[in-house]
C-alpha atoms as a PDB file:
ATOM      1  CA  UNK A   1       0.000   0.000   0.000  1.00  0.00           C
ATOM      2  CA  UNK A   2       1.351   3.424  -0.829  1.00  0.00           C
ATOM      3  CA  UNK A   3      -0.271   5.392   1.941  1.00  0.00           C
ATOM      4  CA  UNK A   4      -0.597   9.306   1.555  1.00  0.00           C
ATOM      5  CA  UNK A   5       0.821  10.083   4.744  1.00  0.00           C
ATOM      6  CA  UNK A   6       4.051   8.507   3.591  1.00  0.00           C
ATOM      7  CA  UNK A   7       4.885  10.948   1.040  1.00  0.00           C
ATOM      8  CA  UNK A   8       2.770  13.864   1.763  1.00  0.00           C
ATOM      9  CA  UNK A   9       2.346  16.264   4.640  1.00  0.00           C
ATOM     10  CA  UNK A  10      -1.483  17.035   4.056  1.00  0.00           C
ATOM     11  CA  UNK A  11      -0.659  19.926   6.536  1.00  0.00           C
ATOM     12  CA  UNK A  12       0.627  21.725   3.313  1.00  0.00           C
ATOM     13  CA  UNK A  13      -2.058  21.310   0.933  1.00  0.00           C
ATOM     14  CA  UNK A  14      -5.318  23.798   1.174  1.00  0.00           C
ATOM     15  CA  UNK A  15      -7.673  20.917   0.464  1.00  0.00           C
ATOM     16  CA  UNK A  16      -6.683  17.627   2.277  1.00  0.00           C
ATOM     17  CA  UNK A  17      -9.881  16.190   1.841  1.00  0.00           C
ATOM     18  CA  UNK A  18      -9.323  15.335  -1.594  1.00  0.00           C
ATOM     19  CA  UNK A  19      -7.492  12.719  -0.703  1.00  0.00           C
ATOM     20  CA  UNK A  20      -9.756  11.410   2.010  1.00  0.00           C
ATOM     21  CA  UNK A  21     -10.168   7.054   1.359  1.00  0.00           C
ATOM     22  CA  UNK A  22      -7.683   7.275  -0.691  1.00  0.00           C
ATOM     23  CA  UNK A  23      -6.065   3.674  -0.006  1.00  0.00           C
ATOM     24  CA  UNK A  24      -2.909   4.764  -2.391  1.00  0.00           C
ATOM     25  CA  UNK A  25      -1.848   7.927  -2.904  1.00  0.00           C
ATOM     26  CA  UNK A  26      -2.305   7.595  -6.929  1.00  0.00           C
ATOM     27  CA  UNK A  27      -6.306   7.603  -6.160  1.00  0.00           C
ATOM     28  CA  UNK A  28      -6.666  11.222  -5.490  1.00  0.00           C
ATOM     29  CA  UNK A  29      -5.743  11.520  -9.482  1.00  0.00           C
ATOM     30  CA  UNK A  30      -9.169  10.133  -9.930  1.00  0.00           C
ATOM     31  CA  UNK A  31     -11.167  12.494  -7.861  1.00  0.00           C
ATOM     32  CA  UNK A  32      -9.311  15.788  -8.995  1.00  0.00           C
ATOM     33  CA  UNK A  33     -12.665  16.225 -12.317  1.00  0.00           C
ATOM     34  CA  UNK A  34     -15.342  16.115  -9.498  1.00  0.00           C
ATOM     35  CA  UNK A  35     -13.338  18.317  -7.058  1.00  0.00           C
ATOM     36  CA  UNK A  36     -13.274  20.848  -8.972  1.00  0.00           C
ATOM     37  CA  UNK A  37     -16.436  20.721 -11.039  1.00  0.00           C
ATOM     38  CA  UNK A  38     -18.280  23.642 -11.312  1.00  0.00           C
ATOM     39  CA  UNK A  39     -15.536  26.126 -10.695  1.00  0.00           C
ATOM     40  CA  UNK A  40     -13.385  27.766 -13.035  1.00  0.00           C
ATOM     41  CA  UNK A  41     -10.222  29.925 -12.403  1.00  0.00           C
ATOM     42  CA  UNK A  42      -9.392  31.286  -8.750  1.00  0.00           C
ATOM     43  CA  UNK A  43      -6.328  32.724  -7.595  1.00  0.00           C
ATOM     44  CA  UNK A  44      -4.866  33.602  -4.394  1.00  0.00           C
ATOM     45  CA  UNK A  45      -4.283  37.102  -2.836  1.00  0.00           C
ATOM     46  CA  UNK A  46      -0.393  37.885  -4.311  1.00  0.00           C
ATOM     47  CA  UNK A  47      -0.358  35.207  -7.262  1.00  0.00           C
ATOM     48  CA  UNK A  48       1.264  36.879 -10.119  1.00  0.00           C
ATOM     49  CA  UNK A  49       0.350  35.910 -13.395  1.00  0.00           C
ATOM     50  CA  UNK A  50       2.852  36.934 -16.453  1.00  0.00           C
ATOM     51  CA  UNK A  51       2.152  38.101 -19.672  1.00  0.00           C
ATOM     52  CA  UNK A  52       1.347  35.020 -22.199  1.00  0.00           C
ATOM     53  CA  UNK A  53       0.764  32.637 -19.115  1.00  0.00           C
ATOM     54  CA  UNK A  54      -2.679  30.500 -19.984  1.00  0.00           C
ATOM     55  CA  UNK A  55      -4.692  29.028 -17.668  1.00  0.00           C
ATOM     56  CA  UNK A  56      -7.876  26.770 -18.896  1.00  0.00           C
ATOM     57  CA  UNK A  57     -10.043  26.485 -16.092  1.00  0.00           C
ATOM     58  CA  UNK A  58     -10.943  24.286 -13.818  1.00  0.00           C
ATOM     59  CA  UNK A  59      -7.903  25.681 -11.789  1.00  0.00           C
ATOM     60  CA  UNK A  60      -7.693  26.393  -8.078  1.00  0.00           C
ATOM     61  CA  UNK A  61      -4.060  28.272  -7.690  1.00  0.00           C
ATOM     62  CA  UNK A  62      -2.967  29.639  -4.503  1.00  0.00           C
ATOM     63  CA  UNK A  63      -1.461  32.432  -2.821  1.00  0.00           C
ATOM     64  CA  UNK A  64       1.637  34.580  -3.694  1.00  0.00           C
ATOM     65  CA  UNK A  65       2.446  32.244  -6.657  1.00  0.00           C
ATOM     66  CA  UNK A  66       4.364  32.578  -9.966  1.00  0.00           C
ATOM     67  CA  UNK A  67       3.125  32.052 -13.340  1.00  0.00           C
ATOM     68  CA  UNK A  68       5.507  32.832 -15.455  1.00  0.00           C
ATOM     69  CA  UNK A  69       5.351  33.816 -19.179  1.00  0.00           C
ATOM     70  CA  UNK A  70       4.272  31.078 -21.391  1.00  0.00           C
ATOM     71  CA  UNK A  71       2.889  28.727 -18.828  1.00  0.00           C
ATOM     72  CA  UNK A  72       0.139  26.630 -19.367  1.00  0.00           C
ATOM     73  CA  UNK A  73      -2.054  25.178 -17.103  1.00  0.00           C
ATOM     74  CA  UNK A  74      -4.741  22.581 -18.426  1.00  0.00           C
ATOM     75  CA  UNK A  75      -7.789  21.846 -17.066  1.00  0.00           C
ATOM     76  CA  UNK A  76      -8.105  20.134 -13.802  1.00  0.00           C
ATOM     77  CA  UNK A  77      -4.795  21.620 -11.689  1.00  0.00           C
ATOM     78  CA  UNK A  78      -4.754  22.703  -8.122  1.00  0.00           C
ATOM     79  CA  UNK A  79      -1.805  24.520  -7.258  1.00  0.00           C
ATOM     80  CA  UNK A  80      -1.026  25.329  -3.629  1.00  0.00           C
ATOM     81  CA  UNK A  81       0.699  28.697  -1.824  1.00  0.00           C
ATOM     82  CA  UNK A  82       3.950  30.025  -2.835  1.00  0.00           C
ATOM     83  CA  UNK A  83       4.577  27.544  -6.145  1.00  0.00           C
ATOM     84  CA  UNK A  84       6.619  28.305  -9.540  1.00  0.00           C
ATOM     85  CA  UNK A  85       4.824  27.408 -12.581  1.00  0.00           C
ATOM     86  CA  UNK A  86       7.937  28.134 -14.915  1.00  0.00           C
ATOM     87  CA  UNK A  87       8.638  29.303 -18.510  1.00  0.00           C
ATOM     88  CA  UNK A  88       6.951  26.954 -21.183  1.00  0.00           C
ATOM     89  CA  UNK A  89       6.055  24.075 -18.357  1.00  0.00           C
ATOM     90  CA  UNK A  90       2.197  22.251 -19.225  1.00  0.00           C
ATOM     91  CA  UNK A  91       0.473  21.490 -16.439  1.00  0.00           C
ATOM     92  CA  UNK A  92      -2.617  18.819 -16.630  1.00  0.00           C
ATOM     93  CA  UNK A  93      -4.781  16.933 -13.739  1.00  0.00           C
ATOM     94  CA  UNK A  94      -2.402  17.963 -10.965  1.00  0.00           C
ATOM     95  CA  UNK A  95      -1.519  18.669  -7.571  1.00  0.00           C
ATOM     96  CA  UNK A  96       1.173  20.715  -6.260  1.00  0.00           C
ATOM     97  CA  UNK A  97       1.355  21.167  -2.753  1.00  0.00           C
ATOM     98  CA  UNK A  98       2.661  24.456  -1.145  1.00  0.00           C
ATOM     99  CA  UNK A  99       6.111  25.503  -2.301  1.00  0.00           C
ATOM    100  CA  UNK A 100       6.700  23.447  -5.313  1.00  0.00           C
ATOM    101  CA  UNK A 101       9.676  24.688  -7.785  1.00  0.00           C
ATOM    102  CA  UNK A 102       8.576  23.815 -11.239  1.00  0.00           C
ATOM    103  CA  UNK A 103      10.586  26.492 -13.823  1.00  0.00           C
ATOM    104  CA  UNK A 104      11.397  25.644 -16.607  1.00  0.00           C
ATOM    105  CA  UNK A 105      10.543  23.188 -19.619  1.00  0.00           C
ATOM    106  CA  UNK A 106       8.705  21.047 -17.677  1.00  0.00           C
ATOM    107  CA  UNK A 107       5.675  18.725 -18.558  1.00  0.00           C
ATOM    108  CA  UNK A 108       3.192  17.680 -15.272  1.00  0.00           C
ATOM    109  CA  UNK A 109       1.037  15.295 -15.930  1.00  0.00           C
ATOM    110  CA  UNK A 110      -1.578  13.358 -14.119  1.00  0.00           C
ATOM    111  CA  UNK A 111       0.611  13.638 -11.212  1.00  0.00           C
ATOM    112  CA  UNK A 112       0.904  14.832  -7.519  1.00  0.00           C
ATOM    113  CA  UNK A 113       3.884  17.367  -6.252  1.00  0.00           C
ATOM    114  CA  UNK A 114       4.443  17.288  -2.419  1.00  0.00           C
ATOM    115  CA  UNK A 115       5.653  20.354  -0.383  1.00  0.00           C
ATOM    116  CA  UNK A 116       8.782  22.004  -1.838  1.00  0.00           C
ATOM    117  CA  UNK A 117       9.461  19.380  -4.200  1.00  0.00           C
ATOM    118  CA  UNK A 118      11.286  20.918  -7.066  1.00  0.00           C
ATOM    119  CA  UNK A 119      11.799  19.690 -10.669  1.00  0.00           C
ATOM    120  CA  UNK A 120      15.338  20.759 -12.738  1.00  0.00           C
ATOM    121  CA  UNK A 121      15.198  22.776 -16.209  1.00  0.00           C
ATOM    122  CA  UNK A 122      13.874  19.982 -18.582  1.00  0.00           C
ATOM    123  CA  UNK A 123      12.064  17.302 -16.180  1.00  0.00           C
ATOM    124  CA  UNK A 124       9.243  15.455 -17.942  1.00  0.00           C
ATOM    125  CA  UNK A 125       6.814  13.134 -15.989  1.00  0.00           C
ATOM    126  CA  UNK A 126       5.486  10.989 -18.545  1.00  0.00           C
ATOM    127  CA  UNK A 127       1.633   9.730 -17.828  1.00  0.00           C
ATOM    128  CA  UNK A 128       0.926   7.861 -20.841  1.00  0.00           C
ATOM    129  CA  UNK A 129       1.919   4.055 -21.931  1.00  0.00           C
ATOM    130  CA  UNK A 130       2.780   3.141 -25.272  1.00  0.00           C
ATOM    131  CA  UNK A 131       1.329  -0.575 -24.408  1.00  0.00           C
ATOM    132  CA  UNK A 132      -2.166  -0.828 -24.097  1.00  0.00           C
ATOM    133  CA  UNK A 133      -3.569  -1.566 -20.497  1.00  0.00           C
ATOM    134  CA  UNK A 134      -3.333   0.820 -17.278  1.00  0.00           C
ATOM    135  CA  UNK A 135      -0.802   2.297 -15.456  1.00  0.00           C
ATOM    136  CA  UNK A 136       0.712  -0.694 -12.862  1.00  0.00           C
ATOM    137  CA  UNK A 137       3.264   0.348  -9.590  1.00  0.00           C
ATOM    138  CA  UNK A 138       4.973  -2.918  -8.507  1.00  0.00           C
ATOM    139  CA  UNK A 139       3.067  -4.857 -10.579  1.00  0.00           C
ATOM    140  CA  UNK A 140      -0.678  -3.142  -8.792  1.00  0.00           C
ATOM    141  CA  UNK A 141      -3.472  -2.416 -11.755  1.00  0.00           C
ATOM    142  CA  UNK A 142      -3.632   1.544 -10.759  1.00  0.00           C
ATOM    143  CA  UNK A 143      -6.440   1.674 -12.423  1.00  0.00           C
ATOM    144  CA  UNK A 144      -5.199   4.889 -14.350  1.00  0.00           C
ATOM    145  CA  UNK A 145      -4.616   4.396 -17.962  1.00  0.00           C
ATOM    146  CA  UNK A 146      -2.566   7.943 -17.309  1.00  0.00           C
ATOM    147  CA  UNK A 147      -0.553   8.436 -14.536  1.00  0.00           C
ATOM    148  CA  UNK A 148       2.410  10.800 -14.329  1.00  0.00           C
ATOM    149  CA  UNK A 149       4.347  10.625 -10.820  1.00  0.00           C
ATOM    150  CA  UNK A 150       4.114  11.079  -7.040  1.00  0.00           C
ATOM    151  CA  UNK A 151       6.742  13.426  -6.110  1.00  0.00           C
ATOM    152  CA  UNK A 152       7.105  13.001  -2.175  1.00  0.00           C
ATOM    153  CA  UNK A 153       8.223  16.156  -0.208  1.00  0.00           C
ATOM    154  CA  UNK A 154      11.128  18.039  -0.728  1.00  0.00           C
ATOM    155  CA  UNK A 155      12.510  15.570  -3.205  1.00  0.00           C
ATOM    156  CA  UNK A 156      14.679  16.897  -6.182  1.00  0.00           C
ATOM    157  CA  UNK A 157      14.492  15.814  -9.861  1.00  0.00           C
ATOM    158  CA  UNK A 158      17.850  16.915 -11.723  1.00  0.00           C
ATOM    159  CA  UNK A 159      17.944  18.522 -15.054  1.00  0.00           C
ATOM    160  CA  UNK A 160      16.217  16.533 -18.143  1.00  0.00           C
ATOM    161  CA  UNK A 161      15.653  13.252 -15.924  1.00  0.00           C
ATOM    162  CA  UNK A 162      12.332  11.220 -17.607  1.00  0.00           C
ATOM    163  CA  UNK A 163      10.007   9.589 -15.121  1.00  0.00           C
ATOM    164  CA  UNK A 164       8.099   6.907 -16.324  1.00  0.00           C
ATOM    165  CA  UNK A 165       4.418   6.350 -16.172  1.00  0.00           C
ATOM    166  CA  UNK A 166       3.468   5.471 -12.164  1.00  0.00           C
ATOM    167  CA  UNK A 167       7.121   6.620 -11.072  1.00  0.00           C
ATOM    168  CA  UNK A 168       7.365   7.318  -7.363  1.00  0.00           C
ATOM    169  CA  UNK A 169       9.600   9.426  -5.641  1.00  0.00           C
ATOM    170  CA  UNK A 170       9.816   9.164  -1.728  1.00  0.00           C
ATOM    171  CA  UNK A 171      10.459  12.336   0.231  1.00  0.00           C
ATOM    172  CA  UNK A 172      13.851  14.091   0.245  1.00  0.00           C
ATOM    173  CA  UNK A 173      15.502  11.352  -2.387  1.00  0.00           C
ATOM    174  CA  UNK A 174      17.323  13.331  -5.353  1.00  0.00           C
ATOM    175  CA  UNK A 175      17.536  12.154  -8.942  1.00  0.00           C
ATOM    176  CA  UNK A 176      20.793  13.138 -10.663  1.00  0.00           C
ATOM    177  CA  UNK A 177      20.410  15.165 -14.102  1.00  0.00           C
ATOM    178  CA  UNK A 178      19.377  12.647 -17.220  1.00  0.00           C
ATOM    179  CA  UNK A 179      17.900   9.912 -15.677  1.00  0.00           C
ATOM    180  CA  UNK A 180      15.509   7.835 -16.856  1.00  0.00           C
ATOM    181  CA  UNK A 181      13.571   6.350 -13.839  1.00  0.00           C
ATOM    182  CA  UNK A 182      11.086   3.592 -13.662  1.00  0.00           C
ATOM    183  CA  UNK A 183       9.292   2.381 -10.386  1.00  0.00           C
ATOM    184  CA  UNK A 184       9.611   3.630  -6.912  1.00  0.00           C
ATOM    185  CA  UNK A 185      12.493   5.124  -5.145  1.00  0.00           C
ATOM    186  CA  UNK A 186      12.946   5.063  -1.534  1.00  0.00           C
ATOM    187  CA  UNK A 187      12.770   8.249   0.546  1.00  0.00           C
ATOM    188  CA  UNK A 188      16.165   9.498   1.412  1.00  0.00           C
ATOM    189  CA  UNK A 189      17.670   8.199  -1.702  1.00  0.00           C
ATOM    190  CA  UNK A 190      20.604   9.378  -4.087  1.00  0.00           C
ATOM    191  CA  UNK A 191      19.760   8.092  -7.426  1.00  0.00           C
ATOM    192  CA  UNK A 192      23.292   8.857  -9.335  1.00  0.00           C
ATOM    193  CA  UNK A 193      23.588   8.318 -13.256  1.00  0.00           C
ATOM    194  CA  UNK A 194      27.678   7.475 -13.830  1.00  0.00           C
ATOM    195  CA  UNK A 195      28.688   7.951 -17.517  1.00  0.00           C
ATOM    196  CA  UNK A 196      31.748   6.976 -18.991  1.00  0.00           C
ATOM    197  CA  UNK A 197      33.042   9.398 -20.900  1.00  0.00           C
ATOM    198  CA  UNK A 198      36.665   9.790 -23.322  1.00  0.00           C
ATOM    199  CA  UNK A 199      38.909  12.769 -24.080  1.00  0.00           C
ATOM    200  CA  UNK A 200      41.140  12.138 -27.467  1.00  0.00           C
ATOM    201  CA  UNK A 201      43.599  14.849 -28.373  1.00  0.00           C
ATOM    202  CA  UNK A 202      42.763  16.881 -31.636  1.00  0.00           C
ATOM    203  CA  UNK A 203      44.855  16.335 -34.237  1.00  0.00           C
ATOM    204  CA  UNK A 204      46.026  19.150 -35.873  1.00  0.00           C
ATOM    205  CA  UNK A 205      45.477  19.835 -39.633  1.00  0.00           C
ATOM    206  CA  UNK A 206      48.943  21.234 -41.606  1.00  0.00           C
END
């Protein structure tokens, strides 16, 4: 079971309910439509929104946030107090708790964002099989046929890393820049991506 409590602190997030009976964490992706049914844009008291940002509502974004130019937020994204929504990032059925870093390049999909989790210049969370059949963690039917990442607290995604479809991140664990993760990573965790790499000497033309 990956319980909510285990990678989120609910404390952060302006509508903890939405993830009441959730038995995984994944679930609240489910229940995001009907949450916020009936509503369409609302912003916080100090959210700044930049020229050529677009936001397609249903949105809920908090307080003293940045949406920088040429963001765009899809329907169906609740964004919490004091978050970056970066430079040409795409934002679709999300959560980000309070404090998320999300600047630049970035694609957030059907996927959940704890408390100052931050993603590197380039970070894509990939929600969508090329297989038929839903999205499985450990072998567990999610019973999402799109399904990004869960992003515990505070953890760190490097520059350019992909995260497979049902990727999840415990709290605090860092992904070095470029890789491609599958599967769930232990909180705490130092995921390092070694390359081998060779210098030759330039020859030198007459």
């Amino acid at each position: 079971m990956f319980r909510t409590e285990d990678y989120l602190d609910l404390s952060q997030f302006a509508f903890p309910e939405l993830f009441d009976g959730c038995e995984d964490v994944w679930v609240a992706l489910k229940k995001i439509t009907g949450f916020l049914k009936g509503k369409e844009v609302l912003t916080g008291k100090g959210t700044v929104i930049e020229k050529g940002a677009t936001i397609k509502g249903p949105a809920i974004i908090g307080r003293d946030c940045e949406i920088r130019a040429n963001a765009y937020i899809r329907e169906n994204v609740i964004v919490g107090d004091g978050c970056v929504l970066g430079n040409a990032c795409e934002f679709k059925n999300a959560v980000l708790f309070n404090g998320c870093q999300v600047p630049h390049f970035n694609y957030v999909g059907d996927s959940i964002l704890g408390h100052k989790a931050h993603l590197g210049a380039g970070v894509i969370l990939s929600n969508f099989k090329s297989t038929a059949g839903n999205v499985k963690v450990e072998g567990a039917d999610t019973g999402l046929r799109k399904f990004g990442a869960i992003i515990g607290d505070g953890a760190d995604i490097g520059c350019n890393c992909v995260l497979n479809p049902g990727s999840i991140i415990g709290r605090r664990s860092v992904l070095y820049p470029n890789v491609l993760w599958r599967g769930v990573c232990p909180a705490d965790s130092i995921v390092k991506l070694r390359q081998q790499q060779e210098i030759v000497i330039r020859s030198r033309g007459n």
